[in-house]
C-alpha atoms as a PDB file:
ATOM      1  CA  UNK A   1     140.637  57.919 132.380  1.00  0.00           C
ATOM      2  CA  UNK A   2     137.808  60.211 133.409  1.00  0.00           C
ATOM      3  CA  UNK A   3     135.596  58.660 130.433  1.00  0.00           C
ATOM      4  CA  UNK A   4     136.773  55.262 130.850  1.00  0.00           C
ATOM      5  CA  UNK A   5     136.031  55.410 134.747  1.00  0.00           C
ATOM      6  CA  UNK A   6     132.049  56.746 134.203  1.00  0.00           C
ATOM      7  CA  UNK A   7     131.915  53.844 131.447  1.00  0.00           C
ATOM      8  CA  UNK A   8     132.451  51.524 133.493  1.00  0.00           C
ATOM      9  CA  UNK A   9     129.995  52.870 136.074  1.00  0.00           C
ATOM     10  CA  UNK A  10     127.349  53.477 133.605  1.00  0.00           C
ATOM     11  CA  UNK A  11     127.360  49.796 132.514  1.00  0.00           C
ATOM     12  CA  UNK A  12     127.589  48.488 136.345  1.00  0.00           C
ATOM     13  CA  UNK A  13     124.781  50.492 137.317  1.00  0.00           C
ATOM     14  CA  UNK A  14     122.769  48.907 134.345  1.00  0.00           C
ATOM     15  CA  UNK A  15     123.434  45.665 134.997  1.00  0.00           C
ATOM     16  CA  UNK A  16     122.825  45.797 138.590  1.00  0.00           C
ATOM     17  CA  UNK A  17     118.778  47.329 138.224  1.00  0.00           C
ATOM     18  CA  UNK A  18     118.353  44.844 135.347  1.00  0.00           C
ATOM     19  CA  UNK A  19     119.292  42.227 137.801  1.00  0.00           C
ATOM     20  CA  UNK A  20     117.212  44.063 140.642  1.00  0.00           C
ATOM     21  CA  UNK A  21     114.294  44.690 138.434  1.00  0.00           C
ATOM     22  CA  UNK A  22     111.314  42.169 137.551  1.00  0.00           C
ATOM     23  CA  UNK A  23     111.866  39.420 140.806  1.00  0.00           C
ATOM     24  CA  UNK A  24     108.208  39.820 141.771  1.00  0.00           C
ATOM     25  CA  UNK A  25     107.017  39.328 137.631  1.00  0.00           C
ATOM     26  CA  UNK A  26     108.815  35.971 137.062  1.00  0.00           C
ATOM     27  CA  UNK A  27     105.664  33.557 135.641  1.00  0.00           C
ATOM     28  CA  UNK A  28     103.482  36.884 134.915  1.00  0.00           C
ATOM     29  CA  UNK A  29     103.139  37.567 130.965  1.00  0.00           C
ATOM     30  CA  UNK A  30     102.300  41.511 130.595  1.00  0.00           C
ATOM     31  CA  UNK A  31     100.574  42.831 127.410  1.00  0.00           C
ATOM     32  CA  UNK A  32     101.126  46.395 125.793  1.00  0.00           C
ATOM     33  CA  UNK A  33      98.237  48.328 124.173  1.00  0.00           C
ATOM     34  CA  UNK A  34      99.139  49.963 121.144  1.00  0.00           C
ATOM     35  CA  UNK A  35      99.614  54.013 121.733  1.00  0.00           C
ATOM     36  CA  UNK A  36      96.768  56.217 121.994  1.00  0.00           C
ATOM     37  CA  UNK A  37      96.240  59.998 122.336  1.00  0.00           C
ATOM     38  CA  UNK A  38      94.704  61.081 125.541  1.00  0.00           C
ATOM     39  CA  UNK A  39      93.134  64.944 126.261  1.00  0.00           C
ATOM     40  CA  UNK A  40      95.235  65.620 129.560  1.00  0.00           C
ATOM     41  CA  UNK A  41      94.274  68.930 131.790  1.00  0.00           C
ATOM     42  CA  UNK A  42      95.743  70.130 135.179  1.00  0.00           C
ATOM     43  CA  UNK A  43      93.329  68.233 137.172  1.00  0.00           C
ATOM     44  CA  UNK A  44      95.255  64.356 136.649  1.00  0.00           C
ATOM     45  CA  UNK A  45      98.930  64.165 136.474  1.00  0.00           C
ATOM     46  CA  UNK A  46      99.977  67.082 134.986  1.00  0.00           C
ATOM     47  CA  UNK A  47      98.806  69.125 137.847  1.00  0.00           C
ATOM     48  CA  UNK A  48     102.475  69.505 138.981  1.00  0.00           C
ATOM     49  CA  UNK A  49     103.266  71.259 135.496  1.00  0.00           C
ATOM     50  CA  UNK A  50     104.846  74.200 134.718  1.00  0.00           C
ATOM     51  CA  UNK A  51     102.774  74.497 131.728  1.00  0.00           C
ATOM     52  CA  UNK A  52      99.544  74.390 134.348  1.00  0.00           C
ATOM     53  CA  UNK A  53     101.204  76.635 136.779  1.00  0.00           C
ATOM     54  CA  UNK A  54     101.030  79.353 133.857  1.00  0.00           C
ATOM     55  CA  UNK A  55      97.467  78.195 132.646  1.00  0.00           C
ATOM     56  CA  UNK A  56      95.389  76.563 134.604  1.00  0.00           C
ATOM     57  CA  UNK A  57      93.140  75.360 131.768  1.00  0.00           C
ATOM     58  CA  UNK A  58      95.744  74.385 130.230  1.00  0.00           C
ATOM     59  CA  UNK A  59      95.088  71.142 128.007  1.00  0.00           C
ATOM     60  CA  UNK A  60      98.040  68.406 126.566  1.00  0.00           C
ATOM     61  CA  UNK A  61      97.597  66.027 124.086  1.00  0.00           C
ATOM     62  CA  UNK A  62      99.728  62.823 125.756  1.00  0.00           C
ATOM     63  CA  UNK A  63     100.348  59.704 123.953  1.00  0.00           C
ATOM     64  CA  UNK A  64      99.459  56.756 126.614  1.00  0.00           C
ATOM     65  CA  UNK A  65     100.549  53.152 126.474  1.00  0.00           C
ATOM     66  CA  UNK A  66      98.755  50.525 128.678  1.00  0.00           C
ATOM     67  CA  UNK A  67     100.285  47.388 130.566  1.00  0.00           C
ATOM     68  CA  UNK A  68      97.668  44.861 131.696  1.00  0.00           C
END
């Protein structure tokens, strides 16, 4: 009952912020960029890190994908 019962939530809850999501982007055509590999340090938005509250030159390589 238990599984049945979070089911059934699970799947209400997705279609309710797919039907929430994307009002303002009706008519607006978005474009990916393929994936590149970006040099991140503690200075941009890994500064919040645990990884750069042990190290703070710590340096990650993150794989970045562009919408424009």
């Amino acid at each position: 009952m238990k599984l049945a019962t979070l089911g059934l939530t699970c799947i209400i809850l997705s279609l309710t912020l797919v039907a929430c999501g994307g009002k303002n982007d009706q008519g607006k055509k978005y474009h990916w960029s393929k994936a590149h590999g970006v040099l991140e340090d503690c200075k941009g938005m890994m500064n919040k890190s645990q990884q750069c509250e042990n190290n703070s030159n710590n340096q990650q390589f993150l794989f970045q994908v562009d919408r424009y």
